[in-house]
Protein backbone atom coordinates (compact mmCIF):
# COMPACT_ATOMS: atom_id res chain seq x y z
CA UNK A 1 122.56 120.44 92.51
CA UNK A 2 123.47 119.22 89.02
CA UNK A 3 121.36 117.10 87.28
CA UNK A 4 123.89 114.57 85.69
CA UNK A 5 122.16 114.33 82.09
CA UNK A 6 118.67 114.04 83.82
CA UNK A 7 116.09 115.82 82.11
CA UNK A 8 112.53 116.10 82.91
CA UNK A 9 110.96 112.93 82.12
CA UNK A 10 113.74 110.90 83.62
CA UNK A 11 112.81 112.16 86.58
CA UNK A 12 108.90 112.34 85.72
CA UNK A 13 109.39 108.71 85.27
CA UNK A 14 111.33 108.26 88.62
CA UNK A 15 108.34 109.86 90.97
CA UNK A 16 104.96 107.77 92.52
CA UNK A 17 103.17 110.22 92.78
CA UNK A 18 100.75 109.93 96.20
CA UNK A 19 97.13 110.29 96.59
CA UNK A 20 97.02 108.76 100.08
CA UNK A 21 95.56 111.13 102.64
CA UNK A 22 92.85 109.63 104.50
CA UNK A 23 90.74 113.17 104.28
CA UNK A 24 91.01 112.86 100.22
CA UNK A 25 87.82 113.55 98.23
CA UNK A 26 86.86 112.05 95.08
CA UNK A 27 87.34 115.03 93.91
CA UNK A 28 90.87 115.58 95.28
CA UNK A 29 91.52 111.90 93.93
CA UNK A 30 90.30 113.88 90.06
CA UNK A 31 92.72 116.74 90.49
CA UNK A 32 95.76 114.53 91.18
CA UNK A 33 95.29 112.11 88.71
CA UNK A 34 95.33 115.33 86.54
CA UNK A 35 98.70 116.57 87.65
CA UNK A 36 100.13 112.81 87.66
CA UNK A 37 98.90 112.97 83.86
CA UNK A 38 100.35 116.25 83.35
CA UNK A 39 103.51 115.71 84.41
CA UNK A 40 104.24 111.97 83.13
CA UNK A 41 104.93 110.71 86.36
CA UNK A 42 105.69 106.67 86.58
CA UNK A 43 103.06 106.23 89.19
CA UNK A 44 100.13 107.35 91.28
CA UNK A 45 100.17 105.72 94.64
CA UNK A 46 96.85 105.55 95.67
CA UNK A 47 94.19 103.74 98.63
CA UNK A 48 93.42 100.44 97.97
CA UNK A 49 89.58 101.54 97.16
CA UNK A 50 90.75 103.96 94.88
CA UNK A 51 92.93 101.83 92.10
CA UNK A 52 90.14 101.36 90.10
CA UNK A 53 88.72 104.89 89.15
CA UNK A 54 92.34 105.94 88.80
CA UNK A 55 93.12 103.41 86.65
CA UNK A 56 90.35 104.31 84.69
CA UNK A 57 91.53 108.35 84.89
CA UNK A 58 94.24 107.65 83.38
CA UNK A 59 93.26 105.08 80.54
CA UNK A 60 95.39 106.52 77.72
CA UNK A 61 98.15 107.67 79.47
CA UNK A 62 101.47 106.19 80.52
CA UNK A 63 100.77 106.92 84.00
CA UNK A 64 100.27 103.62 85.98
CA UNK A 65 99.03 102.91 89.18
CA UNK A 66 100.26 101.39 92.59
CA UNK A 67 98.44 100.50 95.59
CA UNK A 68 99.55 100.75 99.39
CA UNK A 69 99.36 97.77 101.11
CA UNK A 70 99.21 97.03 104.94
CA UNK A 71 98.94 100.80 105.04
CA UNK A 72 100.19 102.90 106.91
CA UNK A 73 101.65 100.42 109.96
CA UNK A 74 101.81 97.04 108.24
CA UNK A 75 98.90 96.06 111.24
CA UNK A 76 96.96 93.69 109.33
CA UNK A 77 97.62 89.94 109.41
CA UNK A 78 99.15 87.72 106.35
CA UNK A 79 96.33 86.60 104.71
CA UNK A 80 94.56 89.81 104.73
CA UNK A 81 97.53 92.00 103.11
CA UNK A 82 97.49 88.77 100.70
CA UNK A 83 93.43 89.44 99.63
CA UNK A 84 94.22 93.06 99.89
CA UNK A 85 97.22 92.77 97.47
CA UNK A 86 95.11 90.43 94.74
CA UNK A 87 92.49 92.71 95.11
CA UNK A 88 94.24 95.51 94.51
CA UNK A 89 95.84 94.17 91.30
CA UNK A 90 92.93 92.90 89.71
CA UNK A 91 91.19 96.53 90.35
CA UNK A 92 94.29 97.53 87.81
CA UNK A 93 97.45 98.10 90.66
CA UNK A 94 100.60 97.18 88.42
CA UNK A 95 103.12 98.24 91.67
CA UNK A 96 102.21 97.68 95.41
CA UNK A 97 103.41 98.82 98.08
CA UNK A 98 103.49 96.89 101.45
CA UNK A 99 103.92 97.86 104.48
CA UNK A 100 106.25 95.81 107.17
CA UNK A 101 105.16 94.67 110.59
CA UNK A 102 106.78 97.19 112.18
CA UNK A 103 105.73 95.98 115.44
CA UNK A 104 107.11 92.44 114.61
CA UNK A 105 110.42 94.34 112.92
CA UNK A 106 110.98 95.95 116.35
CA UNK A 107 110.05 92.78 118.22
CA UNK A 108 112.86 91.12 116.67
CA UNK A 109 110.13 88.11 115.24
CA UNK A 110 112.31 87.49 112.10
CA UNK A 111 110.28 84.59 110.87
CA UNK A 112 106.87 86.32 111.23
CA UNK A 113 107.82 89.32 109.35
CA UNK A 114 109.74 87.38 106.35
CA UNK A 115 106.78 84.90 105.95
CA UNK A 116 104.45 88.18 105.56
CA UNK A 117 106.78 89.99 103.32
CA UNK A 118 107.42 86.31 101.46
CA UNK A 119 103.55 85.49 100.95
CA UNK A 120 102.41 89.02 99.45
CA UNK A 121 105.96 89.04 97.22
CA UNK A 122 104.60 86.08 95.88
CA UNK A 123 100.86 87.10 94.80
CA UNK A 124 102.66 90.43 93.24
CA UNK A 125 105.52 88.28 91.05
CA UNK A 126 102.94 85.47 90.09
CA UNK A 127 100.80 88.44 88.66
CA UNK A 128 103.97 89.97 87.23
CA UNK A 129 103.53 93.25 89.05
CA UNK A 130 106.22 95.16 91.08
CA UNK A 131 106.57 94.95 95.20
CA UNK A 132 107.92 97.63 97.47
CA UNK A 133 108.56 96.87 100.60
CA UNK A 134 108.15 99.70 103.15
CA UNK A 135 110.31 99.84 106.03
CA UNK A 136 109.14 103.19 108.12
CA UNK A 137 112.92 103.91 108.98
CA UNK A 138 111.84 106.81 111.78
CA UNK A 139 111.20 103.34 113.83
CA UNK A 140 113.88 101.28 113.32
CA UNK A 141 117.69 101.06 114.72
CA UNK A 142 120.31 100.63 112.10
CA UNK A 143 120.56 97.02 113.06
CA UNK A 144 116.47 96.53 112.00
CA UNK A 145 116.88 98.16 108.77
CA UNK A 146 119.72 95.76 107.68
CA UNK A 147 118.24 92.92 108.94
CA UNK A 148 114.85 94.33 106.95
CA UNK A 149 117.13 94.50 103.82
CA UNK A 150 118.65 91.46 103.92
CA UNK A 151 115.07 89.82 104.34
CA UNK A 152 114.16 91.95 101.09
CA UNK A 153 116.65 91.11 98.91
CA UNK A 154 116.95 87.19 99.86
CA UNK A 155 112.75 87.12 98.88
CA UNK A 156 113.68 89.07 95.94
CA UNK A 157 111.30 92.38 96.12
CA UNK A 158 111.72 94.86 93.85
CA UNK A 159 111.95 98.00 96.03
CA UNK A 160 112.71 98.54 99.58
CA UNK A 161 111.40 102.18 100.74
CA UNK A 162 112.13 104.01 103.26
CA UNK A 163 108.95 104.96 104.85
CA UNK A 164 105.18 105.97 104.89
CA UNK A 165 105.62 109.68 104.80
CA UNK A 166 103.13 109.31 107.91
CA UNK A 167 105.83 109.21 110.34
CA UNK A 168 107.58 111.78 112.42
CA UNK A 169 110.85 111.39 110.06
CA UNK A 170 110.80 110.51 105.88
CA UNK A 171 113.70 109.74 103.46
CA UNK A 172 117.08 110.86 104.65
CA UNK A 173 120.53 110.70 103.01
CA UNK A 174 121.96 108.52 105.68
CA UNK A 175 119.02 105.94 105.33
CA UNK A 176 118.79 105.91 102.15
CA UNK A 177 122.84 105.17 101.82
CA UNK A 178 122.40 102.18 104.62
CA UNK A 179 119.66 100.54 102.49
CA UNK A 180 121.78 101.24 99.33
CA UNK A 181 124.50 99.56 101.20
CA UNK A 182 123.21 96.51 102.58
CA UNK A 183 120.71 95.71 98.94
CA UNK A 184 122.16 93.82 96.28
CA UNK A 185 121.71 95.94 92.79
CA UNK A 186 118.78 93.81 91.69
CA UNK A 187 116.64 95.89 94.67
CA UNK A 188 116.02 98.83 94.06
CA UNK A 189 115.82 101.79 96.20
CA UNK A 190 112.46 104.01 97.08
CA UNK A 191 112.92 107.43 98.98
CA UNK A 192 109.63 108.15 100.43
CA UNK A 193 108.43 110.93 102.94
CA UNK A 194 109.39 114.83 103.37
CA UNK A 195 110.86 115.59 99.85
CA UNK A 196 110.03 118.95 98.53
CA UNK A 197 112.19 120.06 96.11
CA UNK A 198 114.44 119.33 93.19
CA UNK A 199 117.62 119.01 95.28
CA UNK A 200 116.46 117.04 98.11
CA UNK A 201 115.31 114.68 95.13
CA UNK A 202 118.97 114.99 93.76
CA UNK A 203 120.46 114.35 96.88
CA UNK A 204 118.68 111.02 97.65
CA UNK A 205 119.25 110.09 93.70
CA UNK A 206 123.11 110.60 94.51
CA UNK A 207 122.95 108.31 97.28
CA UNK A 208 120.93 105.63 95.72
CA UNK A 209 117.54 105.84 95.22
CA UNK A 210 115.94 105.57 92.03
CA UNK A 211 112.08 106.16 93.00
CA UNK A 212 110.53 108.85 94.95
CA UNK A 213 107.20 109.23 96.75
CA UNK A 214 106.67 112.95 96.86
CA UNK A 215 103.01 114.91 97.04
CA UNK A 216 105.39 117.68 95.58
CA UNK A 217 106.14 116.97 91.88
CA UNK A 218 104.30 120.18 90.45
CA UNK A 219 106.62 121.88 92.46
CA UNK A 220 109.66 119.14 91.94
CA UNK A 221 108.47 119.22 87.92
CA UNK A 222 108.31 122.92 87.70
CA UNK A 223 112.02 123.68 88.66
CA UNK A 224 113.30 121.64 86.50
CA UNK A 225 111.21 122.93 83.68
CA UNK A 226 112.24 126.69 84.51
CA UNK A 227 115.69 125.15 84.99
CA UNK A 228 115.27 124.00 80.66
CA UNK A 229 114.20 127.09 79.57
């Protein structure tokens, strides 16, 4: 797919680059931190319990760090996403990512799941540090997700993403186009979950998204690299 005047550090800087498997060493946490720093990627996204030593990896480099949130189901009540969040930004987080109550999303409790999304949007923008709110679209009717952006972008997050990557389905085109849809322009789009290559990363960039979670950018990186040369 053609690139549209993209070259490789415009989309370096458009990938968070995950470090979230439960099974993760310290040593696995090392190694991507490397390729994150390699690469010039906007973000790691990492555990909670990990921001610090990978903020400290990658002292030096323009490579920041985001936290998950609430992760991976958006389970744990208000207050502790809200001590979880803080914590995670004064570890060195400069992004989160939170997690919706999916279980409250499906349940249709409006007002529980925009006073959650309201009270951890507000630690992140009195710190000055980016939110992304996490939908996990494989869940969710049509309906859900609009109602979920129109939540979003009326507590003015940053990002709305389209899923975990933990869940039977990731980013798709027609997702990703709904939430593009139904945001205003100030929120911005993340396409999470199940990308692999340079096109599919195109694709979704076509249709509105302009961040990716992908555990594939030495592979994403390395096309368009051979592509250059």
């Amino acid at each position: 797919m053609e690139r549209k005047g993209l070259n490789a550090r415009d989309i370096a800087k458009m990938i968070d680059h995950p470090i979230l498997k439960p099974e993760m060493t310290d040593w696995d946490v090392i190694e991507q931190c490397r390729v994150a720093r390699k690469y010039n990627v906007a973000t790691v996204c990492v555990r909670p319990y990990d921001v610090a030593v990978c903020n400290k990896l990658l002292e030096n480099s323009e490579v920041l760090v985001s936290a998950v949130i609430g992760f991976p189901h958006g389970n744990s009540t208000t207050d502790v996403k809200v001590f979880e969040a803080i914590k995670a930004i004064e570890d060195g987080a400069v992004e989160l990512d939170l997690v919706m109550p999916i279980g409250r999303v499906r349940s249709g409790d409006w007002d529980y799941v925009k006073e959650d999304v309201r009270a951890v949007t507000e630690a992140c923008h009195e710190r000055k540090v980016l939110i992304k709110v996490i939908f996990e679209n494989a869940f969710l009717a049509h309906e859900e997700i609009i109602k979920c952006c129109q939540i979003c972008e009326e507590l003015n997050v940053d990002f709305v993403k389209t899923s975990t990557g933990f869940a039977n389905i990731g980013a798709t085109l027609e997702h990703v186009k709904l939430m593009r849809a139904n945001c205003g322009p100030q929120v911005a789009i993340k396409a999470s979950g199940g990308i692999r290559n340079l096109d599919q990363l195109l694709e979704l960039y076509k249709a509105g998204a302009a961040r990716f979670g992908t555990s594939s950018t030495q592979n994403i990186m390395e096309e368009i690299i051979k592509e250059s040369n």
